[in-house]
C-alpha atoms as a PDB file:
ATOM      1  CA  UNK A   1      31.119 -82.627  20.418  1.00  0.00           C
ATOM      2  CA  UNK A   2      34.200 -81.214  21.366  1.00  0.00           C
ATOM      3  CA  UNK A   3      34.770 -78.357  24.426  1.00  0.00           C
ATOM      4  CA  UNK A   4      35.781 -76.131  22.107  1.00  0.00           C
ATOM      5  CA  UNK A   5      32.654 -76.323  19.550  1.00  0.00           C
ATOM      6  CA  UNK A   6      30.600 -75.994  23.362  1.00  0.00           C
ATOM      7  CA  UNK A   7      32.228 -73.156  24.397  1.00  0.00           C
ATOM      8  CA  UNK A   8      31.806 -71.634  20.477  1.00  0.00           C
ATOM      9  CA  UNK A   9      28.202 -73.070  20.791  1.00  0.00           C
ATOM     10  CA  UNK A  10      27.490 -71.315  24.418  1.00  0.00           C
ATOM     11  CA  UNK A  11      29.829 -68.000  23.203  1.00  0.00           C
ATOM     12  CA  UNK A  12      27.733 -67.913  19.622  1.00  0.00           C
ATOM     13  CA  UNK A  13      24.157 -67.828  22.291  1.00  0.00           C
ATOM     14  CA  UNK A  14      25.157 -65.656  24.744  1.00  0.00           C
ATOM     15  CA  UNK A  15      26.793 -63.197  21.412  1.00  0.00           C
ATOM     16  CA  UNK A  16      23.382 -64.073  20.052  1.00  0.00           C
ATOM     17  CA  UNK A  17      20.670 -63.274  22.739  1.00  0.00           C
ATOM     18  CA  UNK A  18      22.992 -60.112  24.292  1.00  0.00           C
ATOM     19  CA  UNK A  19      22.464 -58.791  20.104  1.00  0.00           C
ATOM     20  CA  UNK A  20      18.992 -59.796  20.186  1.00  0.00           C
ATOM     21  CA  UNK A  21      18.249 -57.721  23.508  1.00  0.00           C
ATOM     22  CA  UNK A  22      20.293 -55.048  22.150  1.00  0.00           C
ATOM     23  CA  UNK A  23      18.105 -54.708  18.787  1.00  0.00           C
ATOM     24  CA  UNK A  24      14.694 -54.882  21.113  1.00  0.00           C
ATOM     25  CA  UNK A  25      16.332 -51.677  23.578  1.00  0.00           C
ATOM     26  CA  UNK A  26      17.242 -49.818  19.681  1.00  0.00           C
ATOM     27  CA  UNK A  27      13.519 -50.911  18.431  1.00  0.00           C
ATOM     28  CA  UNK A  28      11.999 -49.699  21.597  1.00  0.00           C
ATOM     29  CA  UNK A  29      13.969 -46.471  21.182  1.00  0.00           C
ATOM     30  CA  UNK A  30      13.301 -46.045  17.986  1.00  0.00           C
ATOM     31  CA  UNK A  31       9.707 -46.091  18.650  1.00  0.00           C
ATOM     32  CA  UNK A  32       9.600 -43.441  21.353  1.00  0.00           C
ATOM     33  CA  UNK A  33      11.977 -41.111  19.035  1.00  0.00           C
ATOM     34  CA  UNK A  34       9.243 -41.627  16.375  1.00  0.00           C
ATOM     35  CA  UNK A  35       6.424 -41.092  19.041  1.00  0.00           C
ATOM     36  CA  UNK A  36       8.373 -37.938  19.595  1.00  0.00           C
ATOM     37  CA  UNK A  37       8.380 -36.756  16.139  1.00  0.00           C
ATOM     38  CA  UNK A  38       4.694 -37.266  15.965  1.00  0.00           C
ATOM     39  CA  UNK A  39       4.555 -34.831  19.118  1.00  0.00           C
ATOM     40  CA  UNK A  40       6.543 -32.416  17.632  1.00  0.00           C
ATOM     41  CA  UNK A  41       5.238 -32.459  13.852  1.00  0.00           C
ATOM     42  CA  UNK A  42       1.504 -32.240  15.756  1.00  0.00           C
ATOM     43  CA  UNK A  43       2.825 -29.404  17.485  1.00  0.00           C
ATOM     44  CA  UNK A  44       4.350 -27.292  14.500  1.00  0.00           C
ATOM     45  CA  UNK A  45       1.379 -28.102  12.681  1.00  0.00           C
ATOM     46  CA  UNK A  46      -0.994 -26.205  15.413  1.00  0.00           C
ATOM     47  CA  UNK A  47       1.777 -23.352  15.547  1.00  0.00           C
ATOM     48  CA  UNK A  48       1.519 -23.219  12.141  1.00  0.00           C
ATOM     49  CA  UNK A  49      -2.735 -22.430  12.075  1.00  0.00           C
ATOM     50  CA  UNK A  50      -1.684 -19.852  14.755  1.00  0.00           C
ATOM     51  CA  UNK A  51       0.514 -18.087  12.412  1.00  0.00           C
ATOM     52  CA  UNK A  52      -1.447 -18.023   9.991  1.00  0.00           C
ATOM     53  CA  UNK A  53      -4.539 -16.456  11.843  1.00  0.00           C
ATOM     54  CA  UNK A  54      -1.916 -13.895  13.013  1.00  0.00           C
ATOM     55  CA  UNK A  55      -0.640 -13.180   9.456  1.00  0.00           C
ATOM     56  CA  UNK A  56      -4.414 -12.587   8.320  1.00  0.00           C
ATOM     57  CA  UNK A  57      -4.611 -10.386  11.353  1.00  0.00           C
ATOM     58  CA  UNK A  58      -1.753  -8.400  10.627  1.00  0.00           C
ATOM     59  CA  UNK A  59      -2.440  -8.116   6.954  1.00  0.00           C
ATOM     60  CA  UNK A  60      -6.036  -7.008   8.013  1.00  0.00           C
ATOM     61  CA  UNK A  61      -5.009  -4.089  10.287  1.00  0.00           C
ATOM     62  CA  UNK A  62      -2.725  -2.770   7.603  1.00  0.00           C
ATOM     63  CA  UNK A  63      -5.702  -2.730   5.141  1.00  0.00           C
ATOM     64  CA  UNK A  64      -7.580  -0.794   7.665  1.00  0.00           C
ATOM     65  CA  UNK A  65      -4.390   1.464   8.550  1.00  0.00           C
ATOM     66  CA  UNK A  66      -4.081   2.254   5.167  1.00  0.00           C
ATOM     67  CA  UNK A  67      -7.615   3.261   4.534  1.00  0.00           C
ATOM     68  CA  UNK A  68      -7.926   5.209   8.000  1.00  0.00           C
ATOM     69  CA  UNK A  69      -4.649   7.061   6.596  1.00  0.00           C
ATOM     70  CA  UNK A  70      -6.226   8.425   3.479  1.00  0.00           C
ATOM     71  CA  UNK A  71     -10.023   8.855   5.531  1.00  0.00           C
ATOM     72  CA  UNK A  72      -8.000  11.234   7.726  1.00  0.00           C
ATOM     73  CA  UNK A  73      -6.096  12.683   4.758  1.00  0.00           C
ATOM     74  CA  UNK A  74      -9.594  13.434   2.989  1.00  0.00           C
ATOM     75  CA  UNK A  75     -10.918  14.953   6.369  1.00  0.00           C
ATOM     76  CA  UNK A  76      -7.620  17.375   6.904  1.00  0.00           C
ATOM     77  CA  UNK A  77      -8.607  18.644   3.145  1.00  0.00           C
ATOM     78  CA  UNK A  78     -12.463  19.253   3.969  1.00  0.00           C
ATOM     79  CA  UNK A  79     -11.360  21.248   7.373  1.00  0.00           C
ATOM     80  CA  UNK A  80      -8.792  23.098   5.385  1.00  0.00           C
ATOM     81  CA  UNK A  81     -10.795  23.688   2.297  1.00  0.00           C
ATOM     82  CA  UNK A  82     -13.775  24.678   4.842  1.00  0.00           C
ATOM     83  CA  UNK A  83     -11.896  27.261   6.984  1.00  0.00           C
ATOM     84  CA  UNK A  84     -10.314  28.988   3.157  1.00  0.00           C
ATOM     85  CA  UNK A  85     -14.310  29.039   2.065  1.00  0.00           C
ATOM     86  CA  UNK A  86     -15.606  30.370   5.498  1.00  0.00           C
ATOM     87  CA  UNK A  87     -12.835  33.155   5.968  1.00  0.00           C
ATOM     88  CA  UNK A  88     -13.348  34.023   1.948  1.00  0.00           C
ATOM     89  CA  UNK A  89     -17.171  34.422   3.499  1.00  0.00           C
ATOM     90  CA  UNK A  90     -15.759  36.457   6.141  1.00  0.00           C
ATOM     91  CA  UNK A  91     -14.161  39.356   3.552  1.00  0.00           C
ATOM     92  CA  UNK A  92     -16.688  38.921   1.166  1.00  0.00           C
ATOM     93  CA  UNK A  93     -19.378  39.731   3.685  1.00  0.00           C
ATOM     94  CA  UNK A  94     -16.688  42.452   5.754  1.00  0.00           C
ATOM     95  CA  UNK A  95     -16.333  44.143   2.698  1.00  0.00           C
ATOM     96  CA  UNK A  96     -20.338  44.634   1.456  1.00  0.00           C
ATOM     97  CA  UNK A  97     -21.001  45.314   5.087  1.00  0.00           C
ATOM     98  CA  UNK A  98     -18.054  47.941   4.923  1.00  0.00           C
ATOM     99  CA  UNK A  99     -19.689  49.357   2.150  1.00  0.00           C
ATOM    100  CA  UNK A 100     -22.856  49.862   3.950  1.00  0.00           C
ATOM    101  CA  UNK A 101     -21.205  51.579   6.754  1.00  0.00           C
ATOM    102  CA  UNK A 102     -20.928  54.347   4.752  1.00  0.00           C
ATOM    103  CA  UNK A 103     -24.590  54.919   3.515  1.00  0.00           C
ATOM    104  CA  UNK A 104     -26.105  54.058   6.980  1.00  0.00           C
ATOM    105  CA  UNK A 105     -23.655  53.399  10.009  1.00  0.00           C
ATOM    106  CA  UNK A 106     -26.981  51.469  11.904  1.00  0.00           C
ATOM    107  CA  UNK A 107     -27.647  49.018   9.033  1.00  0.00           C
ATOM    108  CA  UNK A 108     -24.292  48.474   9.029  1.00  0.00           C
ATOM    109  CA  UNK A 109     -24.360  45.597  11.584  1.00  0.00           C
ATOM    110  CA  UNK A 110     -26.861  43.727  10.219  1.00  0.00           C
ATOM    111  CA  UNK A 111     -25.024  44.249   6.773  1.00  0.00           C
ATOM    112  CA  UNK A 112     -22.243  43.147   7.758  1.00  0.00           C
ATOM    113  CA  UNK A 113     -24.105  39.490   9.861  1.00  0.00           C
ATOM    114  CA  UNK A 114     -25.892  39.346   5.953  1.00  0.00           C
ATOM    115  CA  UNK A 115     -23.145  39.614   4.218  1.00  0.00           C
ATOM    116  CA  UNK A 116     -21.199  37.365   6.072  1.00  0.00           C
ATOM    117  CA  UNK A 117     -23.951  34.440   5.803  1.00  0.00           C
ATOM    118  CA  UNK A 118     -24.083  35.570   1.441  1.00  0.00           C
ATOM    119  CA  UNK A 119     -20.102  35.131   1.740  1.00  0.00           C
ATOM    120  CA  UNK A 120     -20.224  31.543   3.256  1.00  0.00           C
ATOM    121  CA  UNK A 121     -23.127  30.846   1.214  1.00  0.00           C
ATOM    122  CA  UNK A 122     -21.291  31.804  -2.029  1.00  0.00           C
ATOM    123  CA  UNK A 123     -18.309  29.981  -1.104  1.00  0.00           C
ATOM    124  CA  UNK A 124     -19.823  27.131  -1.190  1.00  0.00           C
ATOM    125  CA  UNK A 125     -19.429  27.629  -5.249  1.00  0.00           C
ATOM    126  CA  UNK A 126     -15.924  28.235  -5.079  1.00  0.00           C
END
């Protein structure tokens, strides 16, 4: 053998090994990058059942928004339909008591507290 096939030989090894150790440091990288990945995905993935709880929370509370919205819609209607009917009461039961004050001035009072309880009561028809 020849010193220049040894010093190919000897330059082909060392070429060889230093390639060989450099594709173990790239595997081992590799590997943690991966590992990494797997941290990551396992992450997102528990983000992602978080989300999704807070999305049914959300979607929840504007179901119950919505219907607490048209509960205090109905209620404004009752109080407002409830004061028309009890001041209709009011005249209805001013104006027979009114009436009364002419005949007899002392049954007038109690006319009038009658009448207003027949007004309210017939409102309740209107």
């Amino acid at each position: 053998m020849s010193l220049r096939q040894k010093y190919q030989e000897q330059f082909f090894r060392k070429d060889f090994i230093y390639k060989r150790e450099k594709i173990k440091e790239i595997e081992q990288e590799s590997a943690e990058v991966f590992s990494l990945f797997e941290d990551i995905i396992a992450e997102v993935k528990a983000q992602e059942k978080q989300l999704s709880t807070i999305e049914e929370n959300i979607e929840e509370s504007i179901s119950t928004i919505k219907e607490t919205s048209q509960e205090i819609a109905q209620v404004e209607e009752q109080k407002h339909t409830t004061l028309y009917k009890k001041i209709i009461g009011v005249v209805i039961g001013g104006g027979i008591g009114s009436i009364v004050v002419l005949y007899n001035p002392y049954v007038a009072i109690g006319t009038i507290v009658g009448g207003t309880i027949a007004g309210s009561l017939l409102s309740k028809w209107f």
